[in-house]
Protein backbone atom coordinates (compact mmCIF):
# COMPACT_ATOMS: atom_id res chain seq x y z
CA UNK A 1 -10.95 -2.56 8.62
CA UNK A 2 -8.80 0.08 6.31
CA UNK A 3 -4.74 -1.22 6.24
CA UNK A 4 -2.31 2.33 5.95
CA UNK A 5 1.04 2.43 5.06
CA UNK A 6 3.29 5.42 6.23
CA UNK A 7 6.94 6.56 5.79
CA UNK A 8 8.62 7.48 8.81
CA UNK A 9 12.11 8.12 10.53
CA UNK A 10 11.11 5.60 12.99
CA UNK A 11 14.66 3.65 12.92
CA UNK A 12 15.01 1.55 15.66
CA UNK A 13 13.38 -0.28 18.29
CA UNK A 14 14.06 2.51 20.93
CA UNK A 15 12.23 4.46 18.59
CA UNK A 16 9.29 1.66 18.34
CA UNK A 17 9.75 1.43 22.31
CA UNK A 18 9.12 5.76 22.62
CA UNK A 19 6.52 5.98 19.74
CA UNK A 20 4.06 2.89 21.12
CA UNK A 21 2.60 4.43 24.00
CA UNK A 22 1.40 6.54 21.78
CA UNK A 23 -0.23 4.56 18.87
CA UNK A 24 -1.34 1.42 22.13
CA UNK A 25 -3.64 4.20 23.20
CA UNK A 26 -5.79 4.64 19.90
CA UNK A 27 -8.51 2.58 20.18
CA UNK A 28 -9.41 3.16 16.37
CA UNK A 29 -6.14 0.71 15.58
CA UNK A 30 -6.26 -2.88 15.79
CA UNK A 31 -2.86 -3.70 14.86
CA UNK A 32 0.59 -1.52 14.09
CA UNK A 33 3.87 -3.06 12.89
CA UNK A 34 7.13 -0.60 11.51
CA UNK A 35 9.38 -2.29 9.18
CA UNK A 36 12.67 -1.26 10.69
CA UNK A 37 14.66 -3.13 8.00
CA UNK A 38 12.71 -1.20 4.98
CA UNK A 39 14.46 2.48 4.39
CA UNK A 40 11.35 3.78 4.42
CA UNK A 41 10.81 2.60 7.62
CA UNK A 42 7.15 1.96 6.96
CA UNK A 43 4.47 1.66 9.31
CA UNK A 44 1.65 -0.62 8.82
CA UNK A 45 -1.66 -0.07 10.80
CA UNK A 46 -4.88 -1.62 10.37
CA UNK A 47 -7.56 0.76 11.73
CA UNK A 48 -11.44 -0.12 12.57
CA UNK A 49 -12.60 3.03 11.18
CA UNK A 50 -12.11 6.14 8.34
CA UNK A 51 -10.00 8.31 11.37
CA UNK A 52 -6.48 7.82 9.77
CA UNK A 53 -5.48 11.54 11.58
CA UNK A 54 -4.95 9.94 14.84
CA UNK A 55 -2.30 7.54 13.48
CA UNK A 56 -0.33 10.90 12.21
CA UNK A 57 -1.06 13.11 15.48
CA UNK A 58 0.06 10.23 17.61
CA UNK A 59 3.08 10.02 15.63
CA UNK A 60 3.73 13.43 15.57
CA UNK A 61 2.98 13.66 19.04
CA UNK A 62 5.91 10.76 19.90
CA UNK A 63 8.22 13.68 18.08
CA UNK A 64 8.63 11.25 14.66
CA UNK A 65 8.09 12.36 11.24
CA UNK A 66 4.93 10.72 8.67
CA UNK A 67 3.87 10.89 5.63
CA UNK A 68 0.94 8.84 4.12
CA UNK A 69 1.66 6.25 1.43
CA UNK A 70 -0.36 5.19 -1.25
CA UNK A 71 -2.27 1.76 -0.95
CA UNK A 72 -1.18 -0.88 -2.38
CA UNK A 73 -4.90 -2.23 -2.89
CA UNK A 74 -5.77 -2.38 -6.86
């Protein structure tokens, strides 16, 4: 399992609501949070592969704006 962080405009949970049917359909991810209250808005996804593209197609896709952080992991 690989745990990605991401910036993104996603601001809201209307935004969570449009931009999940996208990211529920991977099935590379095992489990995707956003951190609303961060003004980054970062989203957290823990994939089950290397693929990390999907995550920013999908988000793309849902019409929201990412950009890969750097892990955290020393």
């Amino acid at each position: 399992m690989k745990k990605l962080r991401y910036k993104t405009n996603i601001n809201c949970n209307g935004c969570i609501k449009s931009v999940s049917p996208f990211l529920n359909e991977l099935d590379n991810i095992d489990l995707w949070k956003v951190d609303i209250e961060n003004p980054d808005k970062i989203l957290e996804v823990t994939l089950e592969d290397d693929n990390e593209s999907v995550v920013v197609e999908a988000v793309q896709k849902a019409g929201y704006e990412i950009e890969r952080l750097p892990s955290e992991e020393a």
